[in-house]
N, C-alpha and C. Protein backbone atom coordinates (compact mmCIF):
# COMPACT_ATOMS: atom_id res chain seq x y z
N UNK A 1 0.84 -1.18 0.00
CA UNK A 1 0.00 0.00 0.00
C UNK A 1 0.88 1.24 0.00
N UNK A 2 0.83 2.30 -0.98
CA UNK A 2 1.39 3.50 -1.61
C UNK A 2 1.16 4.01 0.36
N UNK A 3 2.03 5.17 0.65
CA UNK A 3 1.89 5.91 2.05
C UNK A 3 2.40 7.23 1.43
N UNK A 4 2.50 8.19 2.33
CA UNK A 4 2.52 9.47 2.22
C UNK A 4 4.11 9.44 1.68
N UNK A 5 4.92 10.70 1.76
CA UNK A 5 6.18 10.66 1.56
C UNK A 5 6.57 10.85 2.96
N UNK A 6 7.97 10.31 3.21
CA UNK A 6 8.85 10.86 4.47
C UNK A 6 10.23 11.22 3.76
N UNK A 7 10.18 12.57 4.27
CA UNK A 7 11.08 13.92 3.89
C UNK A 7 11.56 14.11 2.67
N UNK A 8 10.17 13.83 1.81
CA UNK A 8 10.26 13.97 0.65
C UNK A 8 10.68 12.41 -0.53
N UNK A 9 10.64 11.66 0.21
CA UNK A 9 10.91 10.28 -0.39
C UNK A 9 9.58 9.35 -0.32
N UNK A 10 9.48 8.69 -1.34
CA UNK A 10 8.10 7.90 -1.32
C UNK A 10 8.21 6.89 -0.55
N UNK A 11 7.25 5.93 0.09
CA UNK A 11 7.05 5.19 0.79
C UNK A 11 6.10 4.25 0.53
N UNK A 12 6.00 3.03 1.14
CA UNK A 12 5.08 2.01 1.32
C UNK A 12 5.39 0.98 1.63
N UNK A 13 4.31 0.48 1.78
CA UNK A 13 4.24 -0.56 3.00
C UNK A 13 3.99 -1.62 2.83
N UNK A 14 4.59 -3.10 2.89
CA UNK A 14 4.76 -5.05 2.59
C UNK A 14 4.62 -5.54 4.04
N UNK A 15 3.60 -5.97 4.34
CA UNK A 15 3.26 -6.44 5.34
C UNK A 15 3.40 -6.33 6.25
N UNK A 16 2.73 -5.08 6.29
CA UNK A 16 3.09 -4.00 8.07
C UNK A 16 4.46 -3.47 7.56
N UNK A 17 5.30 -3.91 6.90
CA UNK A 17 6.60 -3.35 7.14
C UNK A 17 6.91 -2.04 6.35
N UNK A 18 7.28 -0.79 6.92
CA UNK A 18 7.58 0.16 5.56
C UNK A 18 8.50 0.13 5.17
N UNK A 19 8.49 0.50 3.44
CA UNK A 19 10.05 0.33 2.83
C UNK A 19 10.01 2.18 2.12
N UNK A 20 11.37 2.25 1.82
CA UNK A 20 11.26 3.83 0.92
C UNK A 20 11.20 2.91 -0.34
N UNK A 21 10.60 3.69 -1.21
CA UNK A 21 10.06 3.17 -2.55
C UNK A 21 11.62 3.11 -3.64
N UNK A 22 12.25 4.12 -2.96
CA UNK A 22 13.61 4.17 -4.23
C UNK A 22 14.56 3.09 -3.71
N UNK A 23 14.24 2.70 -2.39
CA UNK A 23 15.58 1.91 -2.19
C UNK A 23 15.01 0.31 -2.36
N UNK A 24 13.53 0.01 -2.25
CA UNK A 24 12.62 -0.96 -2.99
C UNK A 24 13.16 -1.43 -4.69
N UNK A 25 13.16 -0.40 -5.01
CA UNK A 25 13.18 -0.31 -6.49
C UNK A 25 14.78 -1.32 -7.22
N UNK A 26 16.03 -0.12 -6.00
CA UNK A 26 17.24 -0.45 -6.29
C UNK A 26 17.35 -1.71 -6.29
N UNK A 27 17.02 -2.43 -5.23
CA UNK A 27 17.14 -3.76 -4.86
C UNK A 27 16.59 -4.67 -5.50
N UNK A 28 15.38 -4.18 -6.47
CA UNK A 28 14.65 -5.12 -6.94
C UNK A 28 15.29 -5.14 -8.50
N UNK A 29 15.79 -4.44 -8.98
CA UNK A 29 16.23 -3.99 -10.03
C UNK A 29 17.94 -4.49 -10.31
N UNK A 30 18.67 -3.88 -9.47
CA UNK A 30 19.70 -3.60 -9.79
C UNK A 30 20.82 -4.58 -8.49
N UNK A 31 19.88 -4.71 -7.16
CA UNK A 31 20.35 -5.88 -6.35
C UNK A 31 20.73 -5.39 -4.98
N UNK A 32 20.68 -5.87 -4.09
CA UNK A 32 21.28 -6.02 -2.83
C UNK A 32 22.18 -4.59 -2.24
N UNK A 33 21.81 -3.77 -1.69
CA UNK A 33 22.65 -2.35 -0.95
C UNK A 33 23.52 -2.38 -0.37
N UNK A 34 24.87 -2.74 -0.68
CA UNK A 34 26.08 -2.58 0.49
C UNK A 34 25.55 -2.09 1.94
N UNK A 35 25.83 -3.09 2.85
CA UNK A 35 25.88 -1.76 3.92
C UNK A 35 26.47 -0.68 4.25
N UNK A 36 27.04 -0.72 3.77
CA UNK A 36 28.67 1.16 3.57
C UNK A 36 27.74 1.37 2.67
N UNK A 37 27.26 1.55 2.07
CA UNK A 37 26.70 2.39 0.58
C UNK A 37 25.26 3.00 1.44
N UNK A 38 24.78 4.16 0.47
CA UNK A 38 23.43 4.39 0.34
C UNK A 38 23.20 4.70 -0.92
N UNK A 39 21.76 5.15 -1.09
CA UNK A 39 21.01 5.46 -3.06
C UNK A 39 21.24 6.73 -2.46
N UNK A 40 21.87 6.76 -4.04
CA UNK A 40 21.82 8.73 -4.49
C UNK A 40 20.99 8.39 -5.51
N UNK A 41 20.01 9.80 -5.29
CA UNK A 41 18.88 10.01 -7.00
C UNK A 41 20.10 10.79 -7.85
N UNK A 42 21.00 10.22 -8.85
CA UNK A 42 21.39 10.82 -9.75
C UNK A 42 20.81 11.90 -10.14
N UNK A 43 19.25 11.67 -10.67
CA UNK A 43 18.45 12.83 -11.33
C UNK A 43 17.32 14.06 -9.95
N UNK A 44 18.47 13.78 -8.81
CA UNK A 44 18.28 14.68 -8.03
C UNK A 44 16.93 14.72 -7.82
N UNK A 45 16.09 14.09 -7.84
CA UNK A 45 14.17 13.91 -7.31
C UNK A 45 14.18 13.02 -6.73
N UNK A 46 13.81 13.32 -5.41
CA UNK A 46 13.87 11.77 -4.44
C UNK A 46 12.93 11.09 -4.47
N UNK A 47 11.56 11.50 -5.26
CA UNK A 47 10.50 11.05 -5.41
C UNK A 47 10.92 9.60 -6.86
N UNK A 48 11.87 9.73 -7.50
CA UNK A 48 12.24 9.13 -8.26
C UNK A 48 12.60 7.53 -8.20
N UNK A 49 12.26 6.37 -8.73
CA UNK A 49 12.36 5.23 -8.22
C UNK A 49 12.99 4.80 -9.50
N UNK A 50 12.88 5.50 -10.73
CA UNK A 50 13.95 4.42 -11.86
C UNK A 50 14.86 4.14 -11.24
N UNK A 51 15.21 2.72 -11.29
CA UNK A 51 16.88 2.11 -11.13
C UNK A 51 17.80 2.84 -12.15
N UNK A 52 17.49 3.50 -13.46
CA UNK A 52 18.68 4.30 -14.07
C UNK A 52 18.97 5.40 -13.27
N UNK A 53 18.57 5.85 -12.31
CA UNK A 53 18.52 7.12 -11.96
C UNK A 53 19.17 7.25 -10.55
N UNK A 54 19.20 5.76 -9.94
CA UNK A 54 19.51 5.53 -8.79
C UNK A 54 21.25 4.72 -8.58
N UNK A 55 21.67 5.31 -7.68
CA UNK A 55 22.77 4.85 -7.84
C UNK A 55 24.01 4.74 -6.39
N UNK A 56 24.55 3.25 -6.11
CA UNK A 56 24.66 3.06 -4.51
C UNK A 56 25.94 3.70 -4.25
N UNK A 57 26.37 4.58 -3.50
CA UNK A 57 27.51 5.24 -2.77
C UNK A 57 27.80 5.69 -1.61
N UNK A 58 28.78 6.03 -1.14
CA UNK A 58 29.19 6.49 0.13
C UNK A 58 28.24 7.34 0.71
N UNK A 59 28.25 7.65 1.78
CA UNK A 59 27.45 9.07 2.18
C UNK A 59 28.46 9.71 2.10
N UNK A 60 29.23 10.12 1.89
CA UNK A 60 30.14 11.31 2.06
C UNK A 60 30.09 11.89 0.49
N UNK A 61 30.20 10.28 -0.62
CA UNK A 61 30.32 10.77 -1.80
C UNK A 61 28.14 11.59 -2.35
N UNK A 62 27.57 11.02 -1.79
CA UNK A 62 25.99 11.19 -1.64
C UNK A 62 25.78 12.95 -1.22
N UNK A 63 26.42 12.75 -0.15
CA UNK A 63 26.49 14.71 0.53
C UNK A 63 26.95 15.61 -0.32
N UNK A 64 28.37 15.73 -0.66
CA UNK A 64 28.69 16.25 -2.22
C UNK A 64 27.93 16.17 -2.92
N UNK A 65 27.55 15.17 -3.70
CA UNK A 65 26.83 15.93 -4.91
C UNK A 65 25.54 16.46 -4.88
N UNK A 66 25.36 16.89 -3.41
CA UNK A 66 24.74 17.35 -2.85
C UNK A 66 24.07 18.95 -3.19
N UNK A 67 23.41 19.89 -2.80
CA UNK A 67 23.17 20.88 -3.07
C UNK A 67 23.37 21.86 -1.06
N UNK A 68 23.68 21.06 -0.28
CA UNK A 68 24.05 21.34 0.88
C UNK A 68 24.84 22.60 0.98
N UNK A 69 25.27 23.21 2.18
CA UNK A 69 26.94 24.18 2.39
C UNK A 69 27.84 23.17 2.14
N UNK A 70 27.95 22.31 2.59
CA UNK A 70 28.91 21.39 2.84
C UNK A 70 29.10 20.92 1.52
N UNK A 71 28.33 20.74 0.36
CA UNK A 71 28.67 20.21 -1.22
C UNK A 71 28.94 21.54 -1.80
N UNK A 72 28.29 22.46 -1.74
CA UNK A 72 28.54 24.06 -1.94
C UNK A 72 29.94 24.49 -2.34
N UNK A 73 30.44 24.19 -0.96
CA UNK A 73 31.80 24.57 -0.49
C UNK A 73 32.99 24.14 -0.97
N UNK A 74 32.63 22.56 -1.00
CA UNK A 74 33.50 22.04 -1.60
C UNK A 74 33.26 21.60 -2.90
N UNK A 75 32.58 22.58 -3.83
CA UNK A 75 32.85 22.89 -4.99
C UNK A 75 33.85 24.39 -5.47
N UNK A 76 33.43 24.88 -4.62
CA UNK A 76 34.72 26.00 -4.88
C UNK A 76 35.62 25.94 -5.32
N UNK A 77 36.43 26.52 -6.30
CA UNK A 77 37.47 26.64 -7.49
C UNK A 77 38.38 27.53 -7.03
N UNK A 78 38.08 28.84 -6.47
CA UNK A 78 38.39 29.86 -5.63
C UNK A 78 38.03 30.52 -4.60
N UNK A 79 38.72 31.11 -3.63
CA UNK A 79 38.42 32.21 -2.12
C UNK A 79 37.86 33.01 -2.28
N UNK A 80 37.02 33.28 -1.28
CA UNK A 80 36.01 34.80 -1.92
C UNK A 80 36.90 36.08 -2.43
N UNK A 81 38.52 35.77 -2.41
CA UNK A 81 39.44 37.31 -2.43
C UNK A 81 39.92 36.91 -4.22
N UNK A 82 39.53 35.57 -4.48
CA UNK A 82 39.61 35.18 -6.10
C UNK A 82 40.72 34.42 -6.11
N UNK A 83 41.68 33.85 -4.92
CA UNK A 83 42.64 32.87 -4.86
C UNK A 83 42.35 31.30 -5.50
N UNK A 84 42.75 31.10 -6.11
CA UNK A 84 42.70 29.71 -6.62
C UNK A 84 42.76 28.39 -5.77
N UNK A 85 42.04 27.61 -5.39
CA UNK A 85 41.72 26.44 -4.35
C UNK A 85 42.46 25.24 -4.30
N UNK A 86 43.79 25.32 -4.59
CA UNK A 86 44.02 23.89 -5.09
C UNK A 86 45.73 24.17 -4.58
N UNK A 87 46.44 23.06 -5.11
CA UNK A 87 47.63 22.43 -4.84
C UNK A 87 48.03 23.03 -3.47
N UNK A 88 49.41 23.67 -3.63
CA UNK A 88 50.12 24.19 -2.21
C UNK A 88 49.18 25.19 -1.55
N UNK A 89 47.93 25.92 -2.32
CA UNK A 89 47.56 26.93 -2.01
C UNK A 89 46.42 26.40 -0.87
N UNK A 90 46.09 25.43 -1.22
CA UNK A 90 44.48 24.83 -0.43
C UNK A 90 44.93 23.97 0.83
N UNK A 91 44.55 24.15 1.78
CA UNK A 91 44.45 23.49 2.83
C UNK A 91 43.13 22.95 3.24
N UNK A 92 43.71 21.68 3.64
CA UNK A 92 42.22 21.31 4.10
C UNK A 92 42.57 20.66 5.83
N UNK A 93 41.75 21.33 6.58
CA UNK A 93 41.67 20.80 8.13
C UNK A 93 41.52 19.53 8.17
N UNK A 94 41.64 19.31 9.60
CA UNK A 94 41.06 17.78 10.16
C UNK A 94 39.45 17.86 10.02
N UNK A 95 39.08 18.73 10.23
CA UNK A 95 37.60 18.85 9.96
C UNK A 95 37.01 18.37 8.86
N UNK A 96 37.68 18.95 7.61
CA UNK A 96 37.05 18.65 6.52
C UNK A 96 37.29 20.04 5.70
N UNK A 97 37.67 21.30 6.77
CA UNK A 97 36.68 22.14 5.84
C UNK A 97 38.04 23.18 4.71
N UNK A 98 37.83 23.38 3.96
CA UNK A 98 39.42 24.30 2.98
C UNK A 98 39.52 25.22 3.87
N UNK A 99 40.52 25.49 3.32
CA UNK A 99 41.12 27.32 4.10
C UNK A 99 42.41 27.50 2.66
N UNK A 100 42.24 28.87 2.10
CA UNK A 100 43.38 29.56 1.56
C UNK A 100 44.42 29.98 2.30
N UNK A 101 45.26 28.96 1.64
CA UNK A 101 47.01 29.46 2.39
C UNK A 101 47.44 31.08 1.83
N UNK A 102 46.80 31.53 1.07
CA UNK A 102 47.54 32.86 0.92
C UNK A 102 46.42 33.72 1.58
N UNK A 103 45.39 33.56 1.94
CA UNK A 103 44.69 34.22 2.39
C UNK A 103 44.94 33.84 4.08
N UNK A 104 45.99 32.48 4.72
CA UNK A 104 45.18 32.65 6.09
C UNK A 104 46.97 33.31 6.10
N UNK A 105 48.04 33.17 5.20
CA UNK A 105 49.50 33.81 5.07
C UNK A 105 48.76 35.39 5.75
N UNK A 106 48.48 35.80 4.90
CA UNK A 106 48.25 37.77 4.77
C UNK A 106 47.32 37.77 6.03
N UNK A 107 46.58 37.08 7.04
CA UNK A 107 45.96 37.48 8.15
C UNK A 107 47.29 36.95 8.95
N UNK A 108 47.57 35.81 9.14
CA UNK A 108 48.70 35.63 10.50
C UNK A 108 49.55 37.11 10.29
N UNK A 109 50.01 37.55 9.30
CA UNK A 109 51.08 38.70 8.87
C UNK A 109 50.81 39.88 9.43
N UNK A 110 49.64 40.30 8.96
CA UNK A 110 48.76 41.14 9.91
C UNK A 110 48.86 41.21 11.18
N UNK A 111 48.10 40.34 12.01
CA UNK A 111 48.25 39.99 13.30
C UNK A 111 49.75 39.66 13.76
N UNK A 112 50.60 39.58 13.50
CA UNK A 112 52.31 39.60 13.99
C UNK A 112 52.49 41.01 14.01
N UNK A 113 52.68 41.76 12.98
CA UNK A 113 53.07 42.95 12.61
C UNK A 113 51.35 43.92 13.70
N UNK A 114 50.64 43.84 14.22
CA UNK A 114 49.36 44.56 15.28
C UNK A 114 50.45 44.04 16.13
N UNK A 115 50.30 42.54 16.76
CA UNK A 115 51.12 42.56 18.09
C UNK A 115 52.88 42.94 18.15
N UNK A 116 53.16 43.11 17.15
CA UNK A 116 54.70 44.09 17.39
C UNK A 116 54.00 45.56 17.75
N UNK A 117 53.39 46.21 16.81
CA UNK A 117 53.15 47.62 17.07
C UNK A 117 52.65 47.60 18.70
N UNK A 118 51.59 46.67 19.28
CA UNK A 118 50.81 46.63 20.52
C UNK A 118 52.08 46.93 21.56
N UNK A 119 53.02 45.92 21.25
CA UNK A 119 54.07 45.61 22.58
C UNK A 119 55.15 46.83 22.27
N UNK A 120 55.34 47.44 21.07
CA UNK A 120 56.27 48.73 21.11
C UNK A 120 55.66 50.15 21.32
N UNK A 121 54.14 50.23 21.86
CA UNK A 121 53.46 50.98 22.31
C UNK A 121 54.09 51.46 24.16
């Protein structure tokens, strides 16, 4: 029996039990869900149940291609100052998250050269 959506994903229900309709589909179609994996809607509609459309991956790789901050972000090419994101220039934390080496260079520089002036006050 067809059920409402939950958070935007279709649903229904096999004998008392509820299933989401896209991850029904995958399995029936295309086979068995890693447990490390989840369905990404390729065609970005979660209401979507084609098995072409569906496709099993990481959550981390799922979040990216994401429309999130967090997929946002790490699409960035460049720093909001127009620095380029990549090789020696890009840092990336333990966190996860980038930082521009020439942009966090020119703030530490700053702040050295304030606390010299502070302490020769």
């Amino acid at each position: 029996m067809l059920k409402a959506r939950v958070g935007g994903y279709g649903q229904f229900s096999v004998n008392g039990k509820n299933r989401l309709a896209h991850r029904a589909s995958y399995e029936m179609f295309c086979g068995e869900i890693p447990k490390n994996l989840t369905i990404d809607h390729k065609c970005r509609n979660p209401l979507c149940v084609n098995p072409k459309h569906l496709e099993a991956v990481s959550m981390r790789e799922n979040t990216l291609r994401g429309t999130s901050l967090i997929a946002e972000n790490s699409k960035k090419t460049h720093c909001k100052r127009g620095h380029e994101l990549s090789g020696r220039n890009l840092i990336i934390k333990k966190d996860g998250n980038r930082r521009c080496r020439t942009c966090k260079n020119v703030h530490s520089l700053a702040r050295y050269h304030k606390k010299k002036e502070d302490r020769d006050l």
